[in-house]
Every structure is written in structure tokens, then in C-alpha cells.
Protein backbone atom coordinates (compact mmCIF):
# COMPACT_ATOMS: atom_id res chain seq x y z
CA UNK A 1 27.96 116.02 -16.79
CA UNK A 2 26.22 116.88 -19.62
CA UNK A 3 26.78 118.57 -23.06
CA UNK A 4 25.80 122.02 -21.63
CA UNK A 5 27.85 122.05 -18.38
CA UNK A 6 30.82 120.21 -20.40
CA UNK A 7 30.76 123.47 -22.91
CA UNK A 8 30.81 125.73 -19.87
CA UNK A 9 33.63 123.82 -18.48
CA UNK A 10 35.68 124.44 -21.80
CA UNK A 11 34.82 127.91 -21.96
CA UNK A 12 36.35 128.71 -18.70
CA UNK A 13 39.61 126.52 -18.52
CA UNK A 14 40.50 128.52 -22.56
CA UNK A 15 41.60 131.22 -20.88
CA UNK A 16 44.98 130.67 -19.71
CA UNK A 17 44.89 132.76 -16.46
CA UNK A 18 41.73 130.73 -14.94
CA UNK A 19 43.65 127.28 -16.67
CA UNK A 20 46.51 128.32 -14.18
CA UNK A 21 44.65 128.70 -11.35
CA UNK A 22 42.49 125.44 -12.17
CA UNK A 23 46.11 123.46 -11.72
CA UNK A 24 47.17 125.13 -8.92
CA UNK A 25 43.99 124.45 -7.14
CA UNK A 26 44.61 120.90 -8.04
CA UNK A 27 47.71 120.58 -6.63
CA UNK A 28 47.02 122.40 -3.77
CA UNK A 29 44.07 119.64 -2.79
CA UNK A 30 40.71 119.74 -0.83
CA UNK A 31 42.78 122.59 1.36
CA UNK A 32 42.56 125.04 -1.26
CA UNK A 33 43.92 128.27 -1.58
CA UNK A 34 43.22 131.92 -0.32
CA UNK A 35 42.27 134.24 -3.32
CA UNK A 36 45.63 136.51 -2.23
CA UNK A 37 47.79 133.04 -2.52
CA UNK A 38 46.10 132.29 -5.60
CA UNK A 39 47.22 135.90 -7.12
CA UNK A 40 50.66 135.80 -5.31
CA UNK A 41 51.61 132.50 -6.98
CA UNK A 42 49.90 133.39 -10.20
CA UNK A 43 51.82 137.17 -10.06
CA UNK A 44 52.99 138.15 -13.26
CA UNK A 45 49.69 136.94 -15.23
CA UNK A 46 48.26 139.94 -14.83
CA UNK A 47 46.51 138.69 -11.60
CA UNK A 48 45.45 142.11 -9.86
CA UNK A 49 42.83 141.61 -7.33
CA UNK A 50 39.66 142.32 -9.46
CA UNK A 51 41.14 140.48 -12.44
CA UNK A 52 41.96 136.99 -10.04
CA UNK A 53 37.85 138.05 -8.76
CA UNK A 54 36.88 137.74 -12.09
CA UNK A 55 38.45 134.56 -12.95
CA UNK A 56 37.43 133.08 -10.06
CA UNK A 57 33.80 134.05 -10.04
CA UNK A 58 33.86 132.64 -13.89
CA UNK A 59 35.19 129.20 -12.63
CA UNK A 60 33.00 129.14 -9.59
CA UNK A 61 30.22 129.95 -12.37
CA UNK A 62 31.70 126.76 -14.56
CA UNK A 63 31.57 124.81 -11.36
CA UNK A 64 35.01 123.89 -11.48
CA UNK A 65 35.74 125.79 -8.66
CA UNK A 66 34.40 126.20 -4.86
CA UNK A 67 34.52 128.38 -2.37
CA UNK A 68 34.14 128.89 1.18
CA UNK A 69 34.85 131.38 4.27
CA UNK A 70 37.82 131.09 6.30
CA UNK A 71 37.75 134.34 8.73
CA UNK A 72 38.25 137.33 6.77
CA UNK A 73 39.29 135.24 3.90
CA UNK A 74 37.61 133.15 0.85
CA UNK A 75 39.47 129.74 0.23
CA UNK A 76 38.89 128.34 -2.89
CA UNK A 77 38.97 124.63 -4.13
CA UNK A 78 39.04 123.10 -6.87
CA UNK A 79 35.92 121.00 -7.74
CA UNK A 80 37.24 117.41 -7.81
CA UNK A 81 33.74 115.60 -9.15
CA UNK A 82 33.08 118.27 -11.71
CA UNK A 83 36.38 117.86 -12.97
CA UNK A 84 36.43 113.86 -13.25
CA UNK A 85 32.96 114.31 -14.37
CA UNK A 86 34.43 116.37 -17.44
CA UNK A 87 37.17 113.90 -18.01
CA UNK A 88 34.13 111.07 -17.64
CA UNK A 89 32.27 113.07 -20.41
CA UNK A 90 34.98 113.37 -22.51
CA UNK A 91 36.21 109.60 -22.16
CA UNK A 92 32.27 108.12 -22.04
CA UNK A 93 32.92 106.96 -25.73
CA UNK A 94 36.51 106.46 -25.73
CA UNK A 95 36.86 102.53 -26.87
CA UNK A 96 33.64 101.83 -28.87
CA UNK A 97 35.03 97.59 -27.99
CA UNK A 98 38.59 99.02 -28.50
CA UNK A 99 39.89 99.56 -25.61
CA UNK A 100 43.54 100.18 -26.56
CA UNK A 101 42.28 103.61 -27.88
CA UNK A 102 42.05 104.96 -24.34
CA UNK A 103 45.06 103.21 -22.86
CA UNK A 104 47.52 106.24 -23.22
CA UNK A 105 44.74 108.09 -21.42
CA UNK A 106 44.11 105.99 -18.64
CA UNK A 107 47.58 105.04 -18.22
CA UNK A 108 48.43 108.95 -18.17
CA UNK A 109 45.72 109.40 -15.01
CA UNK A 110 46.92 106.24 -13.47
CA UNK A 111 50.51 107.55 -13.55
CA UNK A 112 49.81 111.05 -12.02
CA UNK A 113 47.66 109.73 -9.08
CA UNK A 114 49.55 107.25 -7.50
CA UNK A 115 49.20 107.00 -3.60
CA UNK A 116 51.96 109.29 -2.20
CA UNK A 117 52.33 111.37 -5.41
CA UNK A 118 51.91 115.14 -5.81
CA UNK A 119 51.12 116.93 -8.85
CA UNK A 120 53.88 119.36 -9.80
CA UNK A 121 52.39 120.67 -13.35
CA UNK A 122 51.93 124.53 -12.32
């Protein structure tokens, strides 16, 4: 990831409706989720059908999200290599030969992806 796409990336996950549905997509794995579950779960943010559109489209535009056809319905997914790509871009320089700066980090990731473990941050 570079710079540009990184910036992108930002842009999209400040607003806190498309930060929502970047988690739940996360916890809801390589399955994904139907744009109507997305705004169901999400109800209450404001999430009418053109407004969870518009997010969507802006995160599918950040590449954090992707979709795909399911019948009459569009599933979307989060983007698992973009996102550990933005984490990788943000932790490339971490330790500079210290590498007790980016313990907390790593230990944090480690923690949350244990084998067996679901996320339950939404």
C-alpha cells in the first residue's frame, strides 16, 4: 500500500457510519454481508438505503470493501489484504532496531486473532 491508497483508506474509515460497517464486515468474515443486513444491523445510524449505497460505494472506492452478486442481492466483504496492507503501512517503520515500540501493537493483533476466536467489537 502506498501513501496515496493509505490516505484514501483514512478518508473513508473517518466517517463513523462506513467505520461501523468496516467492523461488522470484519466480523462477519469472507461470507460477508447483504447490503439490507448491513443497514438492518447498522439501523439507527441513519442507514437508509441510499445513505448505506453511499457508504458502501465510498469503501468499495477506498478498496476496503468488495462486492459481489448473490441472486437478487449484493454481498459485500470486507477487503482482508487491503486492510493488513494498511496496518503493514502504518507499522512498516514501527521499531527503527526497537522492537519493544511495537510490542503493544503486535501483541494487541496476536490477541484478537487467535484460532477459534471471533471478533465481537461492533
Amino acid at each position: 500500500m502506498n501513501e496515496s491508497q493509505a490516505l484514501n483508506a483514512f478518508a473513508a474509515l473517518s466517517q463513523e457510519t462506513r467505520l461501523r460497517i468496516v467492523r461488522l464486515l470484519v466480523t462477519a468474515g469472507p461470507d460477508g454481508l447483504s447490503a439490507g443486513a448491513i443497514g438492518k444491523t447498522l439501523d439507527g445510524d441513519g442507514a437508509s438505503s441510499s445513505r448505506m449505497s453511499f457508504h458502501l460505494s465510498h469503501l468499495e472506492h477506498a478498496g476496503l470493501v468488495v462486492s459481489r452478486r448473490a441472486g437478487r442481492s449484493i454481498i459485500y466483504s470486507a477487503d482482508f489484504a487491503a486492510l493488513s496492507g494498511l496496518i503493514a503501512f502504518l507499522m512498516r517503520d514501527c521499531c527503527q532496531g526497537h522492537p519493544e515500540v511495537c510490542g503493544p501493537a503486535v501483541a494487541a493483533l496476536a490477541s484478537c486473532c487467535k484460532p477459534g476466536k471471533r471478533a465481537t467489537h461492533v
